[in-house]
Protein backbone atom coordinates (compact mmCIF):
# COMPACT_ATOMS: atom_id res chain seq x y z
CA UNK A 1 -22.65 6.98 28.67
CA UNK A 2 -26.16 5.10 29.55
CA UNK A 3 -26.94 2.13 28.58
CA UNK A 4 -27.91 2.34 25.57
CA UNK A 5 -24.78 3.80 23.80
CA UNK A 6 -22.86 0.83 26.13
CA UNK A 7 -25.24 -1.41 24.20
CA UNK A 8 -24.16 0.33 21.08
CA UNK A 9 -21.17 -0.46 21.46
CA UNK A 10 -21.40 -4.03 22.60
CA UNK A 11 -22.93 -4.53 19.31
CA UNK A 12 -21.41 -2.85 16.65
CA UNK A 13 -17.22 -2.71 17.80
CA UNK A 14 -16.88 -6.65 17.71
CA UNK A 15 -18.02 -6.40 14.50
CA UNK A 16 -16.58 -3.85 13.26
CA UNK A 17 -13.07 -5.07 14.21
CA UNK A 18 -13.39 -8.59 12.58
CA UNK A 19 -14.59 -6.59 9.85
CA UNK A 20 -11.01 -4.76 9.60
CA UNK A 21 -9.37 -8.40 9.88
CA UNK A 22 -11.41 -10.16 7.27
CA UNK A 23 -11.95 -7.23 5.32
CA UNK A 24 -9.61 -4.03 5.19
CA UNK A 25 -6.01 -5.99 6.61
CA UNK A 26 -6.38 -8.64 3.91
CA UNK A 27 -7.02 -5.43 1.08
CA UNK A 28 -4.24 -3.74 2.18
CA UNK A 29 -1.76 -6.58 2.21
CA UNK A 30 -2.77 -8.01 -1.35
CA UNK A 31 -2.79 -4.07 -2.60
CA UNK A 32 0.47 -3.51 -1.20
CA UNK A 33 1.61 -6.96 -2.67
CA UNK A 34 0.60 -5.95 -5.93
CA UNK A 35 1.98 -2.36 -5.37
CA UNK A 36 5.61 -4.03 -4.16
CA UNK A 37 5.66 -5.82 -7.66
CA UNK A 38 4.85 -3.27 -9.95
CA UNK A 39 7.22 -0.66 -7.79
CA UNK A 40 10.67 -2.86 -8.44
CA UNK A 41 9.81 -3.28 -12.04
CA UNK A 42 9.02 0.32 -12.85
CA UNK A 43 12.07 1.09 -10.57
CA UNK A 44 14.29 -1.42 -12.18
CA UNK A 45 13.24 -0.23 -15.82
CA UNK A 46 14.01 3.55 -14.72
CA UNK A 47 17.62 2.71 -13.08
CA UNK A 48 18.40 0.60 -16.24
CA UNK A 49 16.93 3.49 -18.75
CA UNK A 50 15.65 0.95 -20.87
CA UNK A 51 14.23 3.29 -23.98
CA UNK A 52 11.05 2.98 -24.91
CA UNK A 53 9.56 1.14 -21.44
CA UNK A 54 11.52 4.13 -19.57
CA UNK A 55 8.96 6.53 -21.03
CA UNK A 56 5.78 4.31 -20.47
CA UNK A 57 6.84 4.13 -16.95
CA UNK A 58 7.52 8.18 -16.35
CA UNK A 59 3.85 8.45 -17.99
CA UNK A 60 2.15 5.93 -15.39
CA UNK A 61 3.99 7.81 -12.61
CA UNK A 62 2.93 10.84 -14.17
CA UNK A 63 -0.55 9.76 -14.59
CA UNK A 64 -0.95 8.32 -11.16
CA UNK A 65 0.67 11.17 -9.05
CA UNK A 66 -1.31 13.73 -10.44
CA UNK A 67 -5.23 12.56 -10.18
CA UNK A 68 -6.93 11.70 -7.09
CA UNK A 69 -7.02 8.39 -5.58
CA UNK A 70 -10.87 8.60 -5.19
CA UNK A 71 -11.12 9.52 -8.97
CA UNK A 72 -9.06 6.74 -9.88
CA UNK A 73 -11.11 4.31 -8.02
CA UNK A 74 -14.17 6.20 -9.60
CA UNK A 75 -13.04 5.72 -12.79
CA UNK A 76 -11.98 1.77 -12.68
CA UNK A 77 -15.32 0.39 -10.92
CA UNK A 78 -17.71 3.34 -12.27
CA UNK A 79 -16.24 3.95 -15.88
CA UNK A 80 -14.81 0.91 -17.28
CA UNK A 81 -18.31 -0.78 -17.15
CA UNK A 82 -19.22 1.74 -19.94
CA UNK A 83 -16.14 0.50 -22.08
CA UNK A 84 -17.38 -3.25 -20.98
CA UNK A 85 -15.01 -4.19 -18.26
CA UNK A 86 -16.15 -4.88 -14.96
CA UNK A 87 -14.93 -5.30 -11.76
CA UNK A 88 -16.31 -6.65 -8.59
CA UNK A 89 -15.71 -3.97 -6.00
CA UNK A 90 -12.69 -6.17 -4.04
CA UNK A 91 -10.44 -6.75 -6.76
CA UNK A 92 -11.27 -3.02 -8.28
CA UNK A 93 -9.77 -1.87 -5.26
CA UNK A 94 -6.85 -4.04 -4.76
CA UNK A 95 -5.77 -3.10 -8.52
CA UNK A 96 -6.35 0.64 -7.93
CA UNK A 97 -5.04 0.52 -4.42
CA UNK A 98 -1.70 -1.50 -6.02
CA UNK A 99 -1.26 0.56 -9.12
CA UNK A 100 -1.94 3.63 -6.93
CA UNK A 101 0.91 3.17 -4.34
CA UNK A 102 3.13 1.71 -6.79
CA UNK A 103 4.11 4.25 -8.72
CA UNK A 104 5.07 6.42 -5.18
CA UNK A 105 6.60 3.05 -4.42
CA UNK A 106 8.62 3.11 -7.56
CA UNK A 107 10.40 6.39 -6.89
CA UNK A 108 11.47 5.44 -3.29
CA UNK A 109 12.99 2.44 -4.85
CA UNK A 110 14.72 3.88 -8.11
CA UNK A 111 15.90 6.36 -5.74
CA UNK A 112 17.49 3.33 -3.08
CA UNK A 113 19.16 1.97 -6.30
CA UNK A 114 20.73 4.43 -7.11
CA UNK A 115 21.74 5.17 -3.89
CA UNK A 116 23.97 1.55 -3.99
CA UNK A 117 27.54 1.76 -4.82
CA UNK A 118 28.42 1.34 -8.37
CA UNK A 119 31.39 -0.98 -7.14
CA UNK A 120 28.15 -3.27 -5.89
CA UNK A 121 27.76 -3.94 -9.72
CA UNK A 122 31.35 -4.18 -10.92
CA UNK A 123 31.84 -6.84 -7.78
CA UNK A 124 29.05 -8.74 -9.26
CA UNK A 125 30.50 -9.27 -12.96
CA UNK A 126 33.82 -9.61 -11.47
CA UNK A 127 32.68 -13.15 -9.91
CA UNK A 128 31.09 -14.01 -12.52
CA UNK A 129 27.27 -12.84 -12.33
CA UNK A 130 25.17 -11.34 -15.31
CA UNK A 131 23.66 -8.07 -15.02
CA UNK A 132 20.57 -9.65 -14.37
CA UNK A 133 21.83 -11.92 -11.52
CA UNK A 134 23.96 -8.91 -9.91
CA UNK A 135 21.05 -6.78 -9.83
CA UNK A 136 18.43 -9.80 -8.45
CA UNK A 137 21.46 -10.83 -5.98
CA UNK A 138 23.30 -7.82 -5.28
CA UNK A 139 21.49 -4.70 -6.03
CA UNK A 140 18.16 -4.76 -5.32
CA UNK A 141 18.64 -6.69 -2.11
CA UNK A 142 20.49 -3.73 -0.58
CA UNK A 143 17.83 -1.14 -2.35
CA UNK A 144 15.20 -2.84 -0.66
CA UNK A 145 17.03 -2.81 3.07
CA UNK A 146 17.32 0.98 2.46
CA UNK A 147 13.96 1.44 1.13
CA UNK A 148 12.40 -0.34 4.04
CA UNK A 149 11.45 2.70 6.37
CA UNK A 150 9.53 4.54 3.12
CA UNK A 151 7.65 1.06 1.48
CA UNK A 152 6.62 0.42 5.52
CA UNK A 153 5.07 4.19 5.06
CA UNK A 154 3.43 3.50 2.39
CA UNK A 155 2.09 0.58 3.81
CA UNK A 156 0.62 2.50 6.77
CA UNK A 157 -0.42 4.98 4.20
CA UNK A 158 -2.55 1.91 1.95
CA UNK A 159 -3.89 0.98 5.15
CA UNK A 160 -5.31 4.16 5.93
CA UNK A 161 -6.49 4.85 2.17
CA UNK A 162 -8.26 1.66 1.73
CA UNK A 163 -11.46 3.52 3.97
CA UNK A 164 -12.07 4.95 0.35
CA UNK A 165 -12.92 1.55 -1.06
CA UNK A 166 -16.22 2.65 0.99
CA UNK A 167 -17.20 4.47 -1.90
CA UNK A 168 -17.29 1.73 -4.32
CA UNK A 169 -19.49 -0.38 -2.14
CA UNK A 170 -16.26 -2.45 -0.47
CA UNK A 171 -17.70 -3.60 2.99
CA UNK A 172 -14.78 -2.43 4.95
CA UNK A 173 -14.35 -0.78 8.26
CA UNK A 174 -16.43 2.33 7.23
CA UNK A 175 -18.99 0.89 5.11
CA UNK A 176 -19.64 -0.62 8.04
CA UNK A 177 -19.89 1.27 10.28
CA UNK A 178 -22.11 3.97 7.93
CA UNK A 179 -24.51 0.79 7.58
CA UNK A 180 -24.41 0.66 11.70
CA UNK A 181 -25.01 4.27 11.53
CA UNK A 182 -28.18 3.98 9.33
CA UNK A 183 -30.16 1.89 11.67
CA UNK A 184 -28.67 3.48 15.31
CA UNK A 185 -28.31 7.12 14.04
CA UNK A 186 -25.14 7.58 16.65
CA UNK A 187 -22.69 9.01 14.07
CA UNK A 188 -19.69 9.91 16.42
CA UNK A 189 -19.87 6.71 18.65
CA UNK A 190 -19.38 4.43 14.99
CA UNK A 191 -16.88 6.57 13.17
CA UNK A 192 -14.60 6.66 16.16
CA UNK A 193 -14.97 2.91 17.37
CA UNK A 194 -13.49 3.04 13.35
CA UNK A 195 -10.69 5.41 14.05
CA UNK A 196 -9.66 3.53 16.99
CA UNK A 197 -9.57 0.18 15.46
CA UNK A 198 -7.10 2.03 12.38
CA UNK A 199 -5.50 3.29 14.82
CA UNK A 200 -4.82 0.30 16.74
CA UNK A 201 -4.05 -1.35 13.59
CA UNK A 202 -1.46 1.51 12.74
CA UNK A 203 0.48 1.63 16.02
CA UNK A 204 1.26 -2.35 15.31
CA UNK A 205 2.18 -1.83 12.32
CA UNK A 206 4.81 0.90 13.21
CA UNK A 207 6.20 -1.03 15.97
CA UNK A 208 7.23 -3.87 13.23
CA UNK A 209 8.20 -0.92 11.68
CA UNK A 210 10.80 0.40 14.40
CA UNK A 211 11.92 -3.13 15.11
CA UNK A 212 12.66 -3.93 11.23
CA UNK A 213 14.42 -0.90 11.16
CA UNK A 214 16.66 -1.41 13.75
CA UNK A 215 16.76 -5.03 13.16
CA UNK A 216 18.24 -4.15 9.73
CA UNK A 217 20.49 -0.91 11.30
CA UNK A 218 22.23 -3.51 13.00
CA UNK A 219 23.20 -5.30 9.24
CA UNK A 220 23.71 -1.76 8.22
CA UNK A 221 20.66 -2.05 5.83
CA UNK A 222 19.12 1.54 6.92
CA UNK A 223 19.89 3.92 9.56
CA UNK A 224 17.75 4.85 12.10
């Protein structure tokens, strides 16, 4: 390299990494906050085959699954301006980004709960406990242990996605760097300063990953 792509680089990484701290780590974790929430209701709603909200819930999943995130996130900050709701471009992509990953979310979490032992419920009403309280206090706890290795996947997975906020003007990681790239013209030195810094960002988050697991292995939560 000569000095000038040193000086390149001097410049535009710094930035570009407290960019991905202020920026794309605090979109993730409120979209995957938001995505957590929605996921145990729609999962709870689905193991207890409540009629009526059962069917809503199969048609978000539905509806979610099968168009494209980048649509989605089209459609939100583009399209519902037309209709006369508007978005800034942050929260637009922390509600698509949530209600996006939820409904995969959902699935890995009905299928945990079902996965529990019915005896886990009958143990609950036989000491007393509602259905309610059994499955906040019993059921779901145990869901969520086994769930843990998919929901930190997804969680990877958001992190990864949220690049796409790019496209609706979000000045993340990429948006970044494509403004770097507009005034310095060195397109493969800025988009992989940006793949490094995800994938620095990644390999920490699959350590906690490895160590939750086994952390919870060793409860006999999940096996690893």
């Amino acid at each position: 390299m000569d000095d000038r792509l040193w000086g390149i680089i001097k410049e535009t990484f710094p930035k570009l990494l407290i960019t991905g701290i202020e920026v794309t780590i605090p979109l993730t974790v409120l979209s995957f906050a938001l995505a957590l929430i929605i996921a145990v209701i729609v999962a709870l709603i689905q193991y207890a085959k409540i009629s009526g909200l059962q069917q809503v819930c199969r048609f978000y999943i539905w509806v979610i699954r099968g168009t494209p995130l980048l649509v989605q996130l089209y459609l939100v900050f583009y399209g519902l301006p037309s209709v006369g709701i508007v978005f800034d471009a942050f929260p637009a992509a922390v509600l698509v980004f949530g209600f996006n990953e939820g409904a995969y979310m959902a699935e890995a979490i009905r299928g945990t709960l079902e996965g529990v032992n019915v005896g886990q419920m009958e143990a609950g009403y036989c000491v007393g406990m509602s259905y309610g309280q059994t499955m906040w206090h019993v059921v779901l706890p145990q869901a969520l242990r086994m769930a843990f290795p998919a929901l930190s996947n997804s969680l990877i997975s958001m992190l990864k996605g949220t690049s796409l906020a790019a496209t609706i003007t979000v000045v993340e990681m990429l948006k970044q760097a494509q403004n770097f790239n507009g005034r310095r013209y060195e397109t493969l030195l800025l988009y992989v300063e940006v793949a490094l810094i995800y994938l620095a960002f990644c390999t920490i988050l699959s350590w906690i990953q490895r160590k939750g697991e086994k952390r919870l292995a060793s409860y006999g939560g999940v096996r690893t």
